[in-house]
Protein backbone atom coordinates (compact mmCIF):
# COMPACT_ATOMS: atom_id res chain seq x y z
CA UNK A 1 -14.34 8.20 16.58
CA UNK A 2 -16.61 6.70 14.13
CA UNK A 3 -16.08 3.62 12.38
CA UNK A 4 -17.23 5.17 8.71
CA UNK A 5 -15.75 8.45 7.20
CA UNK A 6 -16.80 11.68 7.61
CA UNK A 7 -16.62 14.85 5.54
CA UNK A 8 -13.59 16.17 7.90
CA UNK A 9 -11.68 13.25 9.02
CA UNK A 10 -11.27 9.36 8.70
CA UNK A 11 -13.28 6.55 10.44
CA UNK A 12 -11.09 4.10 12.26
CA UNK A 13 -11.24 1.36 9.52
CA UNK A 14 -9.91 3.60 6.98
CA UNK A 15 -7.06 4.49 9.38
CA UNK A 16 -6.63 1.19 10.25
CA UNK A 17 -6.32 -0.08 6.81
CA UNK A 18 -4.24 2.32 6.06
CA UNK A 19 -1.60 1.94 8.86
CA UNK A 20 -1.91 -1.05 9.00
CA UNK A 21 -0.75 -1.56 5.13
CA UNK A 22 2.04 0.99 5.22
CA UNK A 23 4.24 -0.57 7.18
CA UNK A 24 3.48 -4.32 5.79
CA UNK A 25 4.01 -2.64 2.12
CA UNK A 26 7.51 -1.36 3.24
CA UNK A 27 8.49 -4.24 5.27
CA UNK A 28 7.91 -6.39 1.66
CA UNK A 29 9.83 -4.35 0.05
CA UNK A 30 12.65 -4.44 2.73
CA UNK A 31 12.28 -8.16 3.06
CA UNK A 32 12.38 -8.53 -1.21
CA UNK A 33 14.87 -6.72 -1.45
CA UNK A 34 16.79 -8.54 1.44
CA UNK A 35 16.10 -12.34 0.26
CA UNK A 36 17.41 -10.70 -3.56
CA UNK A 37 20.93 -10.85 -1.49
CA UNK A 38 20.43 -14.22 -0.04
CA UNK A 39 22.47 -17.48 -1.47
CA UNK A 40 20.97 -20.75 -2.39
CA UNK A 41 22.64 -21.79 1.23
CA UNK A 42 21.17 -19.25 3.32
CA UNK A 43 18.97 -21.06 5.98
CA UNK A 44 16.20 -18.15 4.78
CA UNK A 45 16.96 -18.94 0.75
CA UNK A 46 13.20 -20.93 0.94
CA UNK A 47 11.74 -19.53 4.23
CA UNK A 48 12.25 -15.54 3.20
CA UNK A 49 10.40 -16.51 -0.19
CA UNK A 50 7.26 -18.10 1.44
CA UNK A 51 6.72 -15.28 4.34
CA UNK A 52 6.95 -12.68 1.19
CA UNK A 53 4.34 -14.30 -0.95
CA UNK A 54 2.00 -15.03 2.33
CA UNK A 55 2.36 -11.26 3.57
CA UNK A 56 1.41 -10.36 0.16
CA UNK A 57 -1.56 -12.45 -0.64
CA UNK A 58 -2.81 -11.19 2.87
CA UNK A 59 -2.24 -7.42 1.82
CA UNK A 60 -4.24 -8.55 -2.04
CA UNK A 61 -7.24 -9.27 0.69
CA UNK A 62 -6.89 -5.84 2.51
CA UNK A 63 -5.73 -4.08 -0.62
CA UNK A 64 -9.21 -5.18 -2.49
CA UNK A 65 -11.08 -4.52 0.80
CA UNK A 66 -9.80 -1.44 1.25
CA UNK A 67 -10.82 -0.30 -2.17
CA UNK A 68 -13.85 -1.94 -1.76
CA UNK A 69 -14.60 0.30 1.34
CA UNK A 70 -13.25 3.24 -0.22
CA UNK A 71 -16.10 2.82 -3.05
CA UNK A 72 -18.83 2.71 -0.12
CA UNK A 73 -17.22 5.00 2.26
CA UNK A 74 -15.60 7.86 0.60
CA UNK A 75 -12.90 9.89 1.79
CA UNK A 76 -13.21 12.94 3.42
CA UNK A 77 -13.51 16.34 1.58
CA UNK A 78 -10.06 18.46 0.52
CA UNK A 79 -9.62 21.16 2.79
CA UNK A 80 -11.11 24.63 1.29
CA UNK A 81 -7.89 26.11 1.78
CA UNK A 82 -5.55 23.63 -0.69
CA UNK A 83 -5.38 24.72 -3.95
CA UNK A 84 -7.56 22.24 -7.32
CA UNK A 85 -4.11 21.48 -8.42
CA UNK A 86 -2.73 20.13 -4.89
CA UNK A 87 -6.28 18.04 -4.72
CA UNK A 88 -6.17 16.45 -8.08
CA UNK A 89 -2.22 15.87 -7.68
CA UNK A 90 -3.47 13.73 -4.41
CA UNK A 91 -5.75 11.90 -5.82
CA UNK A 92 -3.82 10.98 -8.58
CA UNK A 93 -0.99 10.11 -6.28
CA UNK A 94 -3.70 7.77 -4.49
CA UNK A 95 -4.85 5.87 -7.67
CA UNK A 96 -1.50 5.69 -8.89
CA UNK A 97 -0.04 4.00 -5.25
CA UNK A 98 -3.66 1.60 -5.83
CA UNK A 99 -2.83 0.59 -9.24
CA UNK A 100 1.09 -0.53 -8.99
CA UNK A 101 0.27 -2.23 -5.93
CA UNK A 102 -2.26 -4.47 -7.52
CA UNK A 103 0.05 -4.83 -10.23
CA UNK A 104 2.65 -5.41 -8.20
CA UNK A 105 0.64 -8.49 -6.52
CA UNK A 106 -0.26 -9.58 -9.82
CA UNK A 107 3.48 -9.33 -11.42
CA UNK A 108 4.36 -11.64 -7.73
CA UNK A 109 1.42 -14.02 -8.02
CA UNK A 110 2.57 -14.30 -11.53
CA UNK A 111 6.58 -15.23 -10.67
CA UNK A 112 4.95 -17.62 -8.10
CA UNK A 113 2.61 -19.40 -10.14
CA UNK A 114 5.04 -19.79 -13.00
CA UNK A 115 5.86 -23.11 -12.48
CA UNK A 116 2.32 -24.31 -11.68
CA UNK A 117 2.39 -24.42 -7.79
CA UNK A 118 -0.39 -22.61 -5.68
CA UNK A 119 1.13 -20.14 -3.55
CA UNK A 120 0.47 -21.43 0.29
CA UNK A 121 -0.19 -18.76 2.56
CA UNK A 122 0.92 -19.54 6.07
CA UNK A 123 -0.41 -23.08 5.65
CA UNK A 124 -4.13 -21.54 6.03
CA UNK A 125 -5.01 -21.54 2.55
CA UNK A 126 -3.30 -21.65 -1.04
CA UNK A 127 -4.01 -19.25 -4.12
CA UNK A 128 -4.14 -21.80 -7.16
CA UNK A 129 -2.40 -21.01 -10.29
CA UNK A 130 -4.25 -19.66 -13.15
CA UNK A 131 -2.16 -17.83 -15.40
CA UNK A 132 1.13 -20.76 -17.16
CA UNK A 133 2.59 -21.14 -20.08
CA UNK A 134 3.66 -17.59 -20.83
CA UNK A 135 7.18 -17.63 -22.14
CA UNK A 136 9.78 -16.33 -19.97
CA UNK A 137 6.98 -15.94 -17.38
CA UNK A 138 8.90 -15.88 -14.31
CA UNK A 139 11.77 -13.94 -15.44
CA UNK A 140 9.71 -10.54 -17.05
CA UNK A 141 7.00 -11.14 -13.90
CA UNK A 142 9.95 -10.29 -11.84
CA UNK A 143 11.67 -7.91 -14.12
CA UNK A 144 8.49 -5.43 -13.69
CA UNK A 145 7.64 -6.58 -9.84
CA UNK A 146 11.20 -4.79 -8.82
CA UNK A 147 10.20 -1.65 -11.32
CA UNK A 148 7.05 -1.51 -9.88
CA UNK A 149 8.34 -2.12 -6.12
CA UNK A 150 10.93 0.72 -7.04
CA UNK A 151 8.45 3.00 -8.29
CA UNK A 152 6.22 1.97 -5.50
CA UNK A 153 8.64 3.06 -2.79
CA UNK A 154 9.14 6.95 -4.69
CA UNK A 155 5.55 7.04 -4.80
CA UNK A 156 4.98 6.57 -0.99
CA UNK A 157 7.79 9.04 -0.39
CA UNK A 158 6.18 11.45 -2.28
CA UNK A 159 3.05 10.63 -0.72
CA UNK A 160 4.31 11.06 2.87
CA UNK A 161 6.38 14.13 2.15
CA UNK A 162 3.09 15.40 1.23
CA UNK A 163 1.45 14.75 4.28
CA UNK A 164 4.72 16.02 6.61
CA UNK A 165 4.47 19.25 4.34
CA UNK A 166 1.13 19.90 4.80
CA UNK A 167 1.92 19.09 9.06
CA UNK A 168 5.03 21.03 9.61
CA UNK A 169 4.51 23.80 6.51
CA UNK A 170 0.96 24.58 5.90
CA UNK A 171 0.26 23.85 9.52
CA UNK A 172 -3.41 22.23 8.35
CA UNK A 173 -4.79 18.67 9.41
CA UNK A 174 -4.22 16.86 6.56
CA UNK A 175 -1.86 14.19 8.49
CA UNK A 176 -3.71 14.33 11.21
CA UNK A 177 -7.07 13.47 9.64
CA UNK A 178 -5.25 9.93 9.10
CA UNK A 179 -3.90 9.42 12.38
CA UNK A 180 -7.33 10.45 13.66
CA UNK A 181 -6.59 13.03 16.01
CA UNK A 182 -8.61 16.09 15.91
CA UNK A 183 -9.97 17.81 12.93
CA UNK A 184 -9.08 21.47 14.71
CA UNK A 185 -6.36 23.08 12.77
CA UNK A 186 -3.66 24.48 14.77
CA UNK A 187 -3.85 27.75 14.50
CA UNK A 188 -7.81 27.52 15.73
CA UNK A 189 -6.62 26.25 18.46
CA UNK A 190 -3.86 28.40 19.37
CA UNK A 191 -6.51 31.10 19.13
CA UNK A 192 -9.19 29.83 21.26
């Protein structure tokens, strides 16, 4: 498999990024909305917090990478047989699921930052504060990082009901362009 795209499938690093962020995006949400539940006593009431921003800051750095490579590598070609509107739905799915998760990391850097401390990421680096002083900066940072986390989560179902639909239903290799097995569609292969 080659490391760059192709017109028919994915290079490794795009799959890589890619599975490699899905799971970390859902596990943040899964650990947000766990430490949300968590009392000021809870041995995890500080730890929870500081694994959540670090995981994050870390998935800013692949997140702007990844578009970054997506800019220089672009993604492989719609199959001929999906129809314009299916394509444009996609990527517009796809920019949408970019854009809330930067804002997402931006609403979260800005709850972090609120009170003026750099966010320390596993004690291998901090992210400075830039942004203070907005009123009630914490309190609406957080009020859209859980809409956008929510939103987030219906746009990634969508996203992989998508990609199970074009699997199980339209039978082409959609899904399997991104887990980077071969670009054969079934149905060439049951005939050969």
């Amino acid at each position: 498999m080659r490391f760059r795209n192709h017109q028919t499938h994915y290079g490794w690093i795009a799959i890589t990024l890619h599975w490699l962020m899905a799971p970390s995006i859902i596990g943040l949400f899964a650990l947000g909305w766990w430490m949300r539940q968590l009392s000021y006593y809870d041995p995890w009431y500080q730890q929870a917090p500081d694994i959540h921003k670090s995981i994050g800051v870390l998935m800013l750095l692949l997140l702007l990478f990844r578009l970054l490579w997506r800019v220089f590598n672009p993604s492989p070609q719609p199959l001929p047989t999906i129809p314009r509107w299916q394509s444009l739905a996609a990527r517009a799915t796809h920019g949408f699921i970019y854009l809330v998760l930067f804002s997402i990391m931006l609403s979260g850097y800005l709850i972090s930052t609120a009170d003026g401390r750099a966010i320390e990421v596993f004690g291998w680096f901090s992210l400075p504060p830039t942004v203070r002083g907005i009123p009630n900066q914490e309190d609406i940072a957080g009020r859209v990082h859980e809409i956008l986390a929510w939103s987030l989560m219906i746009l990634i179902a969508v996203h992989a009901l998508a990609a199970l639909k074009h699997h199980f239903i339209n039978r082409d290799t959609t899904l399997r362009k991104m887990l980077g097995t071969t670009t054969s569609s079934p149905s060439s292969r049951n005939r050969a």
